[in-house]
N, C-alpha and C. Protein backbone atom coordinates (compact mmCIF):
# COMPACT_ATOMS: atom_id res chain seq x y z
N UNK A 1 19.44 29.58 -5.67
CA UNK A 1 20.47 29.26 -4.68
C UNK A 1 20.57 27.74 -4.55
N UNK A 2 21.54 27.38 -4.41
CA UNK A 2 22.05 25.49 -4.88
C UNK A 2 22.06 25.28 -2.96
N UNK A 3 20.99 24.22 -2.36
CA UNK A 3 20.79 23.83 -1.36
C UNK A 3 21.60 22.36 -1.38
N UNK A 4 22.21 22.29 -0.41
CA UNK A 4 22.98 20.85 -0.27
C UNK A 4 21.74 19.87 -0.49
N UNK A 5 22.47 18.47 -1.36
CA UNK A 5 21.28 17.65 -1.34
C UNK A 5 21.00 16.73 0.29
N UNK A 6 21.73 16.86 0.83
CA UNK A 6 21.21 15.91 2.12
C UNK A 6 20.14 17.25 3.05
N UNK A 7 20.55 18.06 2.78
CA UNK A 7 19.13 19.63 3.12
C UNK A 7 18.22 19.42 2.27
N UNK A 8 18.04 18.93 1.29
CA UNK A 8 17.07 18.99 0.45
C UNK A 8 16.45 17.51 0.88
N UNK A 9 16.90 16.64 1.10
CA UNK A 9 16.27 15.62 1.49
C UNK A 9 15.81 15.05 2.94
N UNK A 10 16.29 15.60 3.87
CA UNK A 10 16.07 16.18 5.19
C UNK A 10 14.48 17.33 4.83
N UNK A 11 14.91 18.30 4.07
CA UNK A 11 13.51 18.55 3.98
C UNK A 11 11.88 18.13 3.87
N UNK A 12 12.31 17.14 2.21
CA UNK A 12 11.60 16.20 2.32
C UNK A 12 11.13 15.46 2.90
N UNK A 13 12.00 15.16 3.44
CA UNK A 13 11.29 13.83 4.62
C UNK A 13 10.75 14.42 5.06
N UNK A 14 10.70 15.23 5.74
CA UNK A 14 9.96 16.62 7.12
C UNK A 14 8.82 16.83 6.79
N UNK A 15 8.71 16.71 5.02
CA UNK A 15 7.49 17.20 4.41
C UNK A 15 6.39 15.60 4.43
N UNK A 16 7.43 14.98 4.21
CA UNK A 16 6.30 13.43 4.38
C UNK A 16 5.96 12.99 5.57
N UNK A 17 6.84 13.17 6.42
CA UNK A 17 6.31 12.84 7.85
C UNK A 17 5.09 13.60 8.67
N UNK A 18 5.23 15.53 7.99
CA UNK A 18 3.89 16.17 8.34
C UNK A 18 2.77 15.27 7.41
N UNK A 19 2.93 14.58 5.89
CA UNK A 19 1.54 14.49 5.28
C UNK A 19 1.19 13.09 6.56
N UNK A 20 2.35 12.42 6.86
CA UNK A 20 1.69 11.14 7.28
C UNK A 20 0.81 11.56 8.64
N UNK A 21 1.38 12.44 9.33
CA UNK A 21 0.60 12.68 10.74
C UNK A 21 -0.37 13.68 10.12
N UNK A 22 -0.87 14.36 9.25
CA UNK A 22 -1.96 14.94 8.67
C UNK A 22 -2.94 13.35 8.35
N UNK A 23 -2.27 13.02 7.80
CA UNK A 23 -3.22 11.48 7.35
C UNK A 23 -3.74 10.43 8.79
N UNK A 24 -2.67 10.75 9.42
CA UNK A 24 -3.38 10.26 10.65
C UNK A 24 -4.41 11.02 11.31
N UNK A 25 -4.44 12.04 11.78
CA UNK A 25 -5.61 12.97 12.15
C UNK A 25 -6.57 12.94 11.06
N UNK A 26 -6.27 12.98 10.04
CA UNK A 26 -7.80 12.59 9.17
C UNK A 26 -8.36 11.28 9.47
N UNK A 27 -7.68 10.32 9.53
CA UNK A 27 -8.35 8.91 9.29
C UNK A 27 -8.97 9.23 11.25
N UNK A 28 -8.31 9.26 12.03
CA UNK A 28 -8.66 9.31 13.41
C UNK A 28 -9.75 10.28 13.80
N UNK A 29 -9.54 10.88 12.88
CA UNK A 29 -11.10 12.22 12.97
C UNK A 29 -12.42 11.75 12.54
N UNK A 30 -12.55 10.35 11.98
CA UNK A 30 -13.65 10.14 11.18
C UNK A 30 -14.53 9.20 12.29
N UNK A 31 -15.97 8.93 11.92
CA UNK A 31 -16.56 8.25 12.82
C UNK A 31 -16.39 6.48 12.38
N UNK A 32 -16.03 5.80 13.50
CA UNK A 32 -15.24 4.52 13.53
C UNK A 32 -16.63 3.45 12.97
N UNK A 33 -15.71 2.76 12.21
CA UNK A 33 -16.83 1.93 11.04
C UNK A 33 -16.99 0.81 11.83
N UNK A 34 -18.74 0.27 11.82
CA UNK A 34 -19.11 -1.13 12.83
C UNK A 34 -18.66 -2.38 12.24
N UNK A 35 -18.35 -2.32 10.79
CA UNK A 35 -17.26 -3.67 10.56
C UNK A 35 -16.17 -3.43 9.72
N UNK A 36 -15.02 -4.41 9.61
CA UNK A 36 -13.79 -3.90 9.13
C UNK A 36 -14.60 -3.95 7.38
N UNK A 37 -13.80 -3.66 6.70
CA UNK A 37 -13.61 -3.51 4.92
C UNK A 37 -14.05 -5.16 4.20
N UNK A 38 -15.07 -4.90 3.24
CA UNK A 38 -15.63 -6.50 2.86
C UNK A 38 -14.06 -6.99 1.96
N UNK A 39 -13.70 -8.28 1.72
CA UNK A 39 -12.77 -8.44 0.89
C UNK A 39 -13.95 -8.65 -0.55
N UNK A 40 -12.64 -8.62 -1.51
CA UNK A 40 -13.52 -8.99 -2.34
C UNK A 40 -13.79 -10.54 -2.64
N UNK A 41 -15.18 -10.98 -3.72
CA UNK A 41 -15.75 -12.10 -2.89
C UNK A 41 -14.57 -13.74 -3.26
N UNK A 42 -13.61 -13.65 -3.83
CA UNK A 42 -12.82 -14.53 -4.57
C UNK A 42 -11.39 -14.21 -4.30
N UNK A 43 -10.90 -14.31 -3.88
CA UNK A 43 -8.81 -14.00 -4.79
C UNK A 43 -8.62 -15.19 -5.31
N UNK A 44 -8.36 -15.02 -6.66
CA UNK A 44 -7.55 -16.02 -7.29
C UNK A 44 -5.88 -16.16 -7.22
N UNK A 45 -5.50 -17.12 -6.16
CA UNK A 45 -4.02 -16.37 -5.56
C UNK A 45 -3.17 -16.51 -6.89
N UNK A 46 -3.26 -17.49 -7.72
CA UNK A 46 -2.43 -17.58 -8.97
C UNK A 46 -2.01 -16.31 -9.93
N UNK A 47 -3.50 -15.98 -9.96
CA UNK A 47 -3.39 -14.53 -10.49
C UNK A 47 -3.12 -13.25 -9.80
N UNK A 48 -3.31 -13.55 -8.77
CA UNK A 48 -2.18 -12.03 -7.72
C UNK A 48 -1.16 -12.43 -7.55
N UNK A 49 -0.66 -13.06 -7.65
CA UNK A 49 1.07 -13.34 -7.30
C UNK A 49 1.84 -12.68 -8.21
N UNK A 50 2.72 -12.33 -8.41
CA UNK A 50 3.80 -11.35 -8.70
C UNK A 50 4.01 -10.27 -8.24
N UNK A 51 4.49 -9.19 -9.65
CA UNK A 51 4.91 -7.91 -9.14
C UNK A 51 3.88 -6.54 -9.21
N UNK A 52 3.93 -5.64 -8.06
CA UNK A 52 2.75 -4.89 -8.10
C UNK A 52 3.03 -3.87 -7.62
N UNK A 53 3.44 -2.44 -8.56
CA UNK A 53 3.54 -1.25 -8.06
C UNK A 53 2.65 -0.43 -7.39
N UNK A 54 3.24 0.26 -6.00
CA UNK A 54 2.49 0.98 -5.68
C UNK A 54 2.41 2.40 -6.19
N UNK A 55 1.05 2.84 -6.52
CA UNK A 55 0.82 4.06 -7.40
C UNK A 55 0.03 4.93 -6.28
N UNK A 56 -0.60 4.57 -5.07
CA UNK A 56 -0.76 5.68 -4.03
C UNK A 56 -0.87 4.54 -2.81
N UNK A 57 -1.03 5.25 -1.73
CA UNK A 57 -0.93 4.77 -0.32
C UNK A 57 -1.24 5.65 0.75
N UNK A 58 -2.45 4.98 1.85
CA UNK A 58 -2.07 6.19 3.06
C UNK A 58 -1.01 6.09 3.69
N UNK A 59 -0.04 7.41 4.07
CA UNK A 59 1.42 7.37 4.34
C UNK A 59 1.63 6.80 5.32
N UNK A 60 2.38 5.71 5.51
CA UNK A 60 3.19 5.12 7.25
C UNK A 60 4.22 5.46 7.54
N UNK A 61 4.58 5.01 8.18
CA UNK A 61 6.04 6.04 9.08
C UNK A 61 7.12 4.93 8.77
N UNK A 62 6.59 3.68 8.06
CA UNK A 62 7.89 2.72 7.67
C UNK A 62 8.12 2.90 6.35
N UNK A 63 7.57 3.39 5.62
CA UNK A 63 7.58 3.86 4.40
C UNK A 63 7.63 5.60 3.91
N UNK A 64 8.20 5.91 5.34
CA UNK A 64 9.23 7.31 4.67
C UNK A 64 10.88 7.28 4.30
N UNK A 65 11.13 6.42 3.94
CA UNK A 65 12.22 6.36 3.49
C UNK A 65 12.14 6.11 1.80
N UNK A 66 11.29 5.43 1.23
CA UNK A 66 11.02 5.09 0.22
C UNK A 66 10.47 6.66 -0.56
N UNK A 67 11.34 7.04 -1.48
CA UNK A 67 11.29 8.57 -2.22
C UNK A 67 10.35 8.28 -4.07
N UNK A 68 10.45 6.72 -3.91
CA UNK A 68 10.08 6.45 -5.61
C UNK A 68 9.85 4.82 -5.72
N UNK A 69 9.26 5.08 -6.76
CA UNK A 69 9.73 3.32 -7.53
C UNK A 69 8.89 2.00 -6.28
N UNK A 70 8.25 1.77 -5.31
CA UNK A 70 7.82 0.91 -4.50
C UNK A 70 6.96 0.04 -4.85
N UNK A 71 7.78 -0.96 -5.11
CA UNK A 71 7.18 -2.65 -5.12
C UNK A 71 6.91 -2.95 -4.03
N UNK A 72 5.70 -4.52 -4.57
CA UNK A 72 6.09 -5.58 -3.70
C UNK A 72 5.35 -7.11 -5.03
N UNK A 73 6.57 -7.64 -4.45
CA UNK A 73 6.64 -9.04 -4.99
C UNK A 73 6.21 -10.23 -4.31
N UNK A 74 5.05 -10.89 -4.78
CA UNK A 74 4.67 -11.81 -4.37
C UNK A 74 5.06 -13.55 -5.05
N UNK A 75 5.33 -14.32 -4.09
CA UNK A 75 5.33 -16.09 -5.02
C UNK A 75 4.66 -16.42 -3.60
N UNK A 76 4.57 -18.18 -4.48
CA UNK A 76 4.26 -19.00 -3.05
C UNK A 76 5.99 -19.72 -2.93
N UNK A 77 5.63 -19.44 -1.15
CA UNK A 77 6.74 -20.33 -1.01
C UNK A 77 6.87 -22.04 -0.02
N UNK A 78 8.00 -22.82 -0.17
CA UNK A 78 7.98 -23.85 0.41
C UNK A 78 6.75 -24.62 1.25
N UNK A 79 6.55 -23.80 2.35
CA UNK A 79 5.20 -23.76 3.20
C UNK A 79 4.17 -24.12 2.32
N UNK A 80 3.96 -22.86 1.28
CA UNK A 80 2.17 -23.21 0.62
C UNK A 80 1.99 -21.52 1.23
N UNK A 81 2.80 -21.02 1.74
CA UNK A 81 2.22 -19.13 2.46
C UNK A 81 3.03 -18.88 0.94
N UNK A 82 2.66 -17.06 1.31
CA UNK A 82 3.05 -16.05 0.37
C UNK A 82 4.46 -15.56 0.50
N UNK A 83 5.21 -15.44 0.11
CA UNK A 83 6.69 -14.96 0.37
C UNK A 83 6.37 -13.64 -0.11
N UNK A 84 6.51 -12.52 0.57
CA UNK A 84 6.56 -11.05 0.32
C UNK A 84 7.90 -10.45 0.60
N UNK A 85 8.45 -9.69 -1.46
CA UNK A 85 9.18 -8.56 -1.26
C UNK A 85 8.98 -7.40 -1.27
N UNK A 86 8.95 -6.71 -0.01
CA UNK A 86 8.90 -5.09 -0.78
C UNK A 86 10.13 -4.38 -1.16
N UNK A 87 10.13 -3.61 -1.86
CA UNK A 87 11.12 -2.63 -2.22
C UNK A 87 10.76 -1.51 -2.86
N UNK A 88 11.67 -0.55 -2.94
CA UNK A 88 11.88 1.18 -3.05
C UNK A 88 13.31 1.23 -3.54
N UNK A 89 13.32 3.01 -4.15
CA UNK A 89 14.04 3.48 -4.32
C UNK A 89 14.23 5.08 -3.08
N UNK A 90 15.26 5.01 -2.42
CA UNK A 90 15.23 5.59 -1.39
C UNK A 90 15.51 6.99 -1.60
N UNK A 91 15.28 8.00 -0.51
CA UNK A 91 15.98 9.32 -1.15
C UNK A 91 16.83 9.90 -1.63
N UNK A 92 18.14 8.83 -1.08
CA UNK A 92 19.47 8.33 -1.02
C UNK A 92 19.65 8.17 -2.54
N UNK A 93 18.58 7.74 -3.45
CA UNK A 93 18.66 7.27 -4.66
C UNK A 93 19.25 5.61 -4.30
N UNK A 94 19.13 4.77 -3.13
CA UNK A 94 19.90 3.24 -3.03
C UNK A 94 18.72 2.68 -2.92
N UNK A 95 18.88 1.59 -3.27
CA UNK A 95 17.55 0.50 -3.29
C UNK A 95 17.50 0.36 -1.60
N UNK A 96 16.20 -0.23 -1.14
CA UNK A 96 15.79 -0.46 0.78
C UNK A 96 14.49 -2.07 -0.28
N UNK A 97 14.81 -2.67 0.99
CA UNK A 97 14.20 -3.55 0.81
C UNK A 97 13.25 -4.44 2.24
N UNK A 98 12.64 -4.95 1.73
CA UNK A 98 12.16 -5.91 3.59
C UNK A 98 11.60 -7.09 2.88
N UNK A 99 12.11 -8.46 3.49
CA UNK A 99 11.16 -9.73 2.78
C UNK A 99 10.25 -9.86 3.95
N UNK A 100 9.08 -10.62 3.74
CA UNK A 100 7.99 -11.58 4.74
C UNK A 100 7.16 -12.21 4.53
N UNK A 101 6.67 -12.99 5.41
CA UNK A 101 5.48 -13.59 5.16
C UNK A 101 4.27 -13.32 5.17
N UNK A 102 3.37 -13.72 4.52
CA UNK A 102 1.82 -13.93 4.72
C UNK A 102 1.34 -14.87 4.31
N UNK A 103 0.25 -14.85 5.51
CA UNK A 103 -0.75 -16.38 5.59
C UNK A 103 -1.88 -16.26 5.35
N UNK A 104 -2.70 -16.91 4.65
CA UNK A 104 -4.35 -16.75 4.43
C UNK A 104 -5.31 -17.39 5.85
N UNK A 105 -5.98 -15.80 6.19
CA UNK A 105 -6.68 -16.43 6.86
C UNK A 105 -7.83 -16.62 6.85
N UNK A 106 -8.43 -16.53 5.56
CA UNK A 106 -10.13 -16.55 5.31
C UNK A 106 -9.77 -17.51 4.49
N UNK A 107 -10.09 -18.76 4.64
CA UNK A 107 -10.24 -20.00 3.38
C UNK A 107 -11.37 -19.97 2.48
N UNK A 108 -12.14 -18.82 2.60
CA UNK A 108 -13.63 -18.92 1.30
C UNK A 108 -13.19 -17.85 0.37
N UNK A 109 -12.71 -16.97 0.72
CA UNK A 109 -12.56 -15.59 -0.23
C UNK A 109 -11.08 -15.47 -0.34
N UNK A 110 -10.26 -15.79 0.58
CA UNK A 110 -8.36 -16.26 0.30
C UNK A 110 -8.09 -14.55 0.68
N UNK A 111 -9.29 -13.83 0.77
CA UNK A 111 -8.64 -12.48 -0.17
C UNK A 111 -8.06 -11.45 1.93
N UNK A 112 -8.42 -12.16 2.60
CA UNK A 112 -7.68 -11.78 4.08
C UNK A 112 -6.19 -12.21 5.01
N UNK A 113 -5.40 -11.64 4.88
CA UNK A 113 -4.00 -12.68 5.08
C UNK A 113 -3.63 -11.99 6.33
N UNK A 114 -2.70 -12.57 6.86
CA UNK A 114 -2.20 -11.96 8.02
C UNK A 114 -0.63 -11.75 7.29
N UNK A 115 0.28 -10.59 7.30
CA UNK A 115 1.69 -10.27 6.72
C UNK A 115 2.63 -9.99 8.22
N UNK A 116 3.49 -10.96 8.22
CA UNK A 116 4.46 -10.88 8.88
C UNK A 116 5.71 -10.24 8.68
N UNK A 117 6.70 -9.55 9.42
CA UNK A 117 7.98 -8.94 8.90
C UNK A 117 8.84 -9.44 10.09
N UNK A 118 9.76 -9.84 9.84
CA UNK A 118 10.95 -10.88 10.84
C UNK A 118 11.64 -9.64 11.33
N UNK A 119 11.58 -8.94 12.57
CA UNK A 119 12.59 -7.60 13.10
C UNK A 119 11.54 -7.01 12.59
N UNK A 120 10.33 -6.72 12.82
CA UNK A 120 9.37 -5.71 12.84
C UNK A 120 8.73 -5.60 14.09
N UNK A 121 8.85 -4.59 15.02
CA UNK A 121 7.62 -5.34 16.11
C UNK A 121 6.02 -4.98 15.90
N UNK A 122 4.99 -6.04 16.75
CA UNK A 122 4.25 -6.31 16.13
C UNK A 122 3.86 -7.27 14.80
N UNK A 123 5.28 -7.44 13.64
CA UNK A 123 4.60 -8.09 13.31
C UNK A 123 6.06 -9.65 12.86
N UNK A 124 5.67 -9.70 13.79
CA UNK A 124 7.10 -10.82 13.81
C UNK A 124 6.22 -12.52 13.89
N UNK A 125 5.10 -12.53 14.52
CA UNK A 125 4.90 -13.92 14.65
C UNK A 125 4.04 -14.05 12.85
N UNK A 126 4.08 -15.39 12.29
CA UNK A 126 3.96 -15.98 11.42
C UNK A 126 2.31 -16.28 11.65
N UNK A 127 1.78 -16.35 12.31
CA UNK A 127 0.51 -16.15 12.31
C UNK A 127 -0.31 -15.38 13.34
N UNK A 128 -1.16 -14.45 13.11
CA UNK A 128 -1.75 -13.90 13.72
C UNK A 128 -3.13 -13.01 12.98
N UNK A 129 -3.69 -11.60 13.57
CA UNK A 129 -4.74 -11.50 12.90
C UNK A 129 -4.95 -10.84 11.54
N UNK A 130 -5.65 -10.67 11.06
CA UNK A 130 -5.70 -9.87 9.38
C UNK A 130 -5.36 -8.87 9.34
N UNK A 131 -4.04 -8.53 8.75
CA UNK A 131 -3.89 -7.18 8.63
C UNK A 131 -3.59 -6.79 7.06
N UNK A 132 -4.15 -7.26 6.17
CA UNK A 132 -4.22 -7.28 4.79
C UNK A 132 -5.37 -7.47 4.40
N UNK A 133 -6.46 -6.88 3.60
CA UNK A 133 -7.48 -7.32 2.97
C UNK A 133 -7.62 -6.72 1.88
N UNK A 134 -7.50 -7.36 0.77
CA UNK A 134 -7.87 -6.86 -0.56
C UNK A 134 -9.05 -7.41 -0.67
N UNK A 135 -9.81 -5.47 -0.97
CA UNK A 135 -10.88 -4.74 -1.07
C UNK A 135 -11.52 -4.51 -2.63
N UNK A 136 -10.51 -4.70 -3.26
CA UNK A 136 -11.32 -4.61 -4.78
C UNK A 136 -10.05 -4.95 -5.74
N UNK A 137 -10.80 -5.10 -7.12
CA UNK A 137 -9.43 -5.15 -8.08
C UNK A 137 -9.96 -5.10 -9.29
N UNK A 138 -8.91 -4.65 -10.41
CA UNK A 138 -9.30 -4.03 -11.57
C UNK A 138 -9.26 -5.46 -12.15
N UNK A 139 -10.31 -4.58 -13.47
CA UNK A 139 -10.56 -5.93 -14.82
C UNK A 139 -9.08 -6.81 -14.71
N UNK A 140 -9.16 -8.20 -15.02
CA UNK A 140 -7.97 -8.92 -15.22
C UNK A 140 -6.85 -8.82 -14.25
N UNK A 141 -7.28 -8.39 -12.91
CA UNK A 141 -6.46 -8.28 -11.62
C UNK A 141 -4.88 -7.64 -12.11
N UNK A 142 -5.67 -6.18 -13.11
CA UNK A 142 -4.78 -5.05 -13.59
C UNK A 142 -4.61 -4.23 -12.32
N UNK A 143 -5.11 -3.32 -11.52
CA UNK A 143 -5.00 -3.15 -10.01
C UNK A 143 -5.52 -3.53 -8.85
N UNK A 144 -4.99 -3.13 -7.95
CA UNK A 144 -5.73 -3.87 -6.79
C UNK A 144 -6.00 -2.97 -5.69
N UNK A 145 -6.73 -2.95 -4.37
CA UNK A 145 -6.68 -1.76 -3.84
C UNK A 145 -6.90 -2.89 -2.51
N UNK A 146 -5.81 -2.34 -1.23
CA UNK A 146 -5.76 -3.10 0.08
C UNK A 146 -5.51 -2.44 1.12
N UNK A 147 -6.44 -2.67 1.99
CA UNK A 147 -6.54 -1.99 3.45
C UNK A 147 -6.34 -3.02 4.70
N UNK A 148 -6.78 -2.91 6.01
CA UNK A 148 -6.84 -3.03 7.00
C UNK A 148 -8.26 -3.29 7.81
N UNK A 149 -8.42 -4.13 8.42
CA UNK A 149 -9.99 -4.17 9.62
C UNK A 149 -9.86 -2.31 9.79
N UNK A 150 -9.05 -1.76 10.46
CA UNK A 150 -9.03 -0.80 11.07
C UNK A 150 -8.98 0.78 10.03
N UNK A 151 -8.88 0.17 8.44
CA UNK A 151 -8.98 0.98 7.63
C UNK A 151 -7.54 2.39 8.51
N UNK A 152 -6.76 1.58 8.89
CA UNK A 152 -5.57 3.00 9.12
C UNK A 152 -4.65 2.53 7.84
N UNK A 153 -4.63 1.43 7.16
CA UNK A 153 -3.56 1.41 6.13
C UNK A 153 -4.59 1.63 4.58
N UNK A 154 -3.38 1.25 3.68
CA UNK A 154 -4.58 1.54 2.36
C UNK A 154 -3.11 1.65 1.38
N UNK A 155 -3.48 0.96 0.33
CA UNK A 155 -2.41 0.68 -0.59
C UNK A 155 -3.05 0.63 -2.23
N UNK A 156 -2.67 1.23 -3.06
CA UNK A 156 -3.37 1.22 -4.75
C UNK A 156 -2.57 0.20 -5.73
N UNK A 157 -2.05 -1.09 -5.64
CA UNK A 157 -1.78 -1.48 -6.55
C UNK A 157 -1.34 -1.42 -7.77
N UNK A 158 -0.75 -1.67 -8.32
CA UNK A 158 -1.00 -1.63 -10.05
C UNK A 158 0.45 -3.03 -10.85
N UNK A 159 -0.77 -3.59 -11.48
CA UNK A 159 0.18 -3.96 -12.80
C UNK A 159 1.53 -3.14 -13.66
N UNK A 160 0.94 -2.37 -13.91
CA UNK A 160 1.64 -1.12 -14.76
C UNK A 160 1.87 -0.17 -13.50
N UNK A 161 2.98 0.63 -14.30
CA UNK A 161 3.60 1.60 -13.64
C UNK A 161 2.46 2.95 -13.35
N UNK A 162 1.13 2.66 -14.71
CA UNK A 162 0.16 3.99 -14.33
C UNK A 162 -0.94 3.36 -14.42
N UNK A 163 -1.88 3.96 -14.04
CA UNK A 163 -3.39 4.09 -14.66
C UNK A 163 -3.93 5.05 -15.25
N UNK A 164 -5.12 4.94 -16.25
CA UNK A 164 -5.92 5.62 -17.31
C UNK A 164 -6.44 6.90 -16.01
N UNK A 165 -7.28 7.42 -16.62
CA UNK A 165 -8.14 8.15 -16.29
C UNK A 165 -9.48 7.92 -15.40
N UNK A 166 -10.02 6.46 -16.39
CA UNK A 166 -10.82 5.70 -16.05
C UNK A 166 -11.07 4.90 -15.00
N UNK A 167 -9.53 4.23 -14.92
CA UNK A 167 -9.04 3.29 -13.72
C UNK A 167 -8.79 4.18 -12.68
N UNK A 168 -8.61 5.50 -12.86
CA UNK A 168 -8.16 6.10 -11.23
C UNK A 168 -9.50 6.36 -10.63
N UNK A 169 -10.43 6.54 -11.54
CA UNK A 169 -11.80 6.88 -11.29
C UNK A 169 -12.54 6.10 -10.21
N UNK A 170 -12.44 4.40 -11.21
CA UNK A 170 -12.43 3.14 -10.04
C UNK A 170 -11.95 3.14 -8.71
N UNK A 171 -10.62 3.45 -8.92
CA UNK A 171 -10.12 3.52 -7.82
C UNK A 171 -10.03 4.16 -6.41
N UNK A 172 -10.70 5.35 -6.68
CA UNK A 172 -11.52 6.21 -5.66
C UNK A 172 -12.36 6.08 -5.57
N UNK A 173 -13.18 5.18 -6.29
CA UNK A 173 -14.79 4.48 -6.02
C UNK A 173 -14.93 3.38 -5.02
N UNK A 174 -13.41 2.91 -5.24
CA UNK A 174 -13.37 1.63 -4.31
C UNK A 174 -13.13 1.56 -3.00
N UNK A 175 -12.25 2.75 -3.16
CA UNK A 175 -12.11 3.26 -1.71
C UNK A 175 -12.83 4.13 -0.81
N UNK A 176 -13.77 4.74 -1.64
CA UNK A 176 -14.93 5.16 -0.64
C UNK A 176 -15.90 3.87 -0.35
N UNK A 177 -15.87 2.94 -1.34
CA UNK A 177 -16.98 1.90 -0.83
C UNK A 177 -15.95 0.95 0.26
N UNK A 178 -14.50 0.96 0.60
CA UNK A 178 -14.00 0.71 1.53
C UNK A 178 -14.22 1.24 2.83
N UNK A 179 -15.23 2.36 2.77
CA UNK A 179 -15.06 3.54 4.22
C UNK A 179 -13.90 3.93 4.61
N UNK A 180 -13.00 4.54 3.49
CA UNK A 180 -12.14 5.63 3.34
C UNK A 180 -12.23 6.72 2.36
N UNK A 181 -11.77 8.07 2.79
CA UNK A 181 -11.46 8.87 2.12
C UNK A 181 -10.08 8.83 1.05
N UNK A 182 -10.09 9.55 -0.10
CA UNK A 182 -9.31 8.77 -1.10
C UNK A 182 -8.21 10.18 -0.91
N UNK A 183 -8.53 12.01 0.41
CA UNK A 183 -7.73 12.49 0.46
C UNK A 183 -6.91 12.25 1.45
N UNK A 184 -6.79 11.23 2.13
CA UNK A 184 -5.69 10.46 2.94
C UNK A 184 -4.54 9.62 1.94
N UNK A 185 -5.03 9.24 0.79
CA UNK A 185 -4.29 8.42 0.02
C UNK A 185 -3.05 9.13 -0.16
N UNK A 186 -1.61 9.30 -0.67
CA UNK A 186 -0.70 10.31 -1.44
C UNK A 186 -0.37 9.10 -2.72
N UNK A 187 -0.39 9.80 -3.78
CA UNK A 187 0.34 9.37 -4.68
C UNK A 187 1.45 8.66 -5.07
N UNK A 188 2.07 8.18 -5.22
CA UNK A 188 3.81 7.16 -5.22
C UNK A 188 4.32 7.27 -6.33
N UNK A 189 5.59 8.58 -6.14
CA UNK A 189 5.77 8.43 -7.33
C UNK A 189 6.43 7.22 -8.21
N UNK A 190 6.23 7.20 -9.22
CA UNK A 190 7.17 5.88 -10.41
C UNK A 190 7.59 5.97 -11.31
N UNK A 191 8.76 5.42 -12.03
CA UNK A 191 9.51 5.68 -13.38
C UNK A 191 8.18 5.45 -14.03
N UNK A 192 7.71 5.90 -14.61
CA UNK A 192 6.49 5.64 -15.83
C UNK A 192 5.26 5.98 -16.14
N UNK A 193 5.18 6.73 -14.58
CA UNK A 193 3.73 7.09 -13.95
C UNK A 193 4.02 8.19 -13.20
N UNK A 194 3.12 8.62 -12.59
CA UNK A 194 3.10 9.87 -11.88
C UNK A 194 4.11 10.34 -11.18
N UNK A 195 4.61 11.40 -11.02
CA UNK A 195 6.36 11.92 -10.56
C UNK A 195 5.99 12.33 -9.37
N UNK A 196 4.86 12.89 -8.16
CA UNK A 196 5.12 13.59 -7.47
C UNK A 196 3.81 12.93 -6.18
N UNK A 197 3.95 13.58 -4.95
CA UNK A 197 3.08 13.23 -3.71
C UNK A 197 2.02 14.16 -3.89
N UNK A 198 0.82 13.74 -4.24
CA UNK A 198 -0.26 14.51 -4.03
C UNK A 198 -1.86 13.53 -3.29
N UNK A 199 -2.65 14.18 -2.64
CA UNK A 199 -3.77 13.64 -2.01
C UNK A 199 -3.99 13.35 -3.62
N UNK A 200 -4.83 11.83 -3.45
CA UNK A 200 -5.40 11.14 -4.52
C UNK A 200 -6.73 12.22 -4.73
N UNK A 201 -7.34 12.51 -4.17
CA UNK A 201 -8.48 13.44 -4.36
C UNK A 201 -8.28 14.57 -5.35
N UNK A 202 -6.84 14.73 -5.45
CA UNK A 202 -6.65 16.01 -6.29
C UNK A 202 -5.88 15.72 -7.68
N UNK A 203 -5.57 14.32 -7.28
CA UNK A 203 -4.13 13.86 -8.72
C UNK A 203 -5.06 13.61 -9.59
């Protein structure tokens, strides 16, 4: 039976918004960690700057609109901060986008920033506390894996559109040594890489 596509995507959403409040009661069910997530001990910002697909994520509620395809683009800008683009491909099938800033706020390890979004609330001022910390990263800063003090966010990186077998392996290694569970993560899908939303625990 042929379901209208705006029913079919109305569905969807319905279906991502239950995983994200499932993902919230998991992460909120767990016993609360006595320090936030170590960064890792260096960022070389030269070499993280660019473009970096996301290949899983724990779900947020600003990122149910995004159905596929989710970047984010990093340079330095004017300032000496990070100029951040994100972007998606929406359910809509139309590109969604958001630019912002981030500032480093650990000067020994670089690897803690504070990310601003201009018309976000909460995160509108240009400096404030860490809400970015990259937690680990693959050989040749091929992926990267980034959370939160509060471990409620969590993001998988990637150079490439996929990872091996090997590298996903890492990658749930990293995130348990983050003090997260890797079945809060969902999958993202991407032209090139994995097509569908599943708990990282099971993909």
């Amino acid at each position: 039976m042929y379901v209208p596509r705006s029913t079919r995507v109305r569905r969807i959403t319905a279906a991502a918004a239950l995983l994200v409040g499932t993902a919230a009661t998991a992460l909120s069910a767990g016993p609360v960690a006595a320090a936030p997530p170590a960064p890792v001990p260096a960022l070389e910002l030269t070499r993280y700057l660019g473009t970096w697909n996301q290949l899983a994520a724990v779900p947020q509620y600003f990122n149910l609109v995004c159905a596929r395809d989710t970047r984010a683009d990093y340079a330095l800008d004017p300032q000496g901060n990070i100029s951040v683009h994100n972007s998606c491909t929406t359910w809509a099938g139309t590109p969604n986008e958001i630019r912002g800033t981030a500032t480093i706020n650990d000067p020994v390890t670089r690897a803690q920033l504070h990310v601003s979004f201009p018309g976000v609330p909460t995160q509108q001022a240009l400096s404030g506390p860490t809400n970015y910390i990259v937690t680990a990263l693959g050989p040749e800063y091929s992926w990267a894996l980034v959370t939160d003090p509060n471990r409620l966010s969590g993001f998988v990186l990637s150079r490439a559109p996929r990872l091996d077998a090997g590298e996903w392996a890492a990658v749930r290694t990293a995130i348990v040594a983050a003090g997260q569970n890797p079945c809060v993560y969902l999958t993202s899908p991407t032209t090139g890489g994995l097509d569908t939303f599943a708990p990282l625990c099971a993909a």
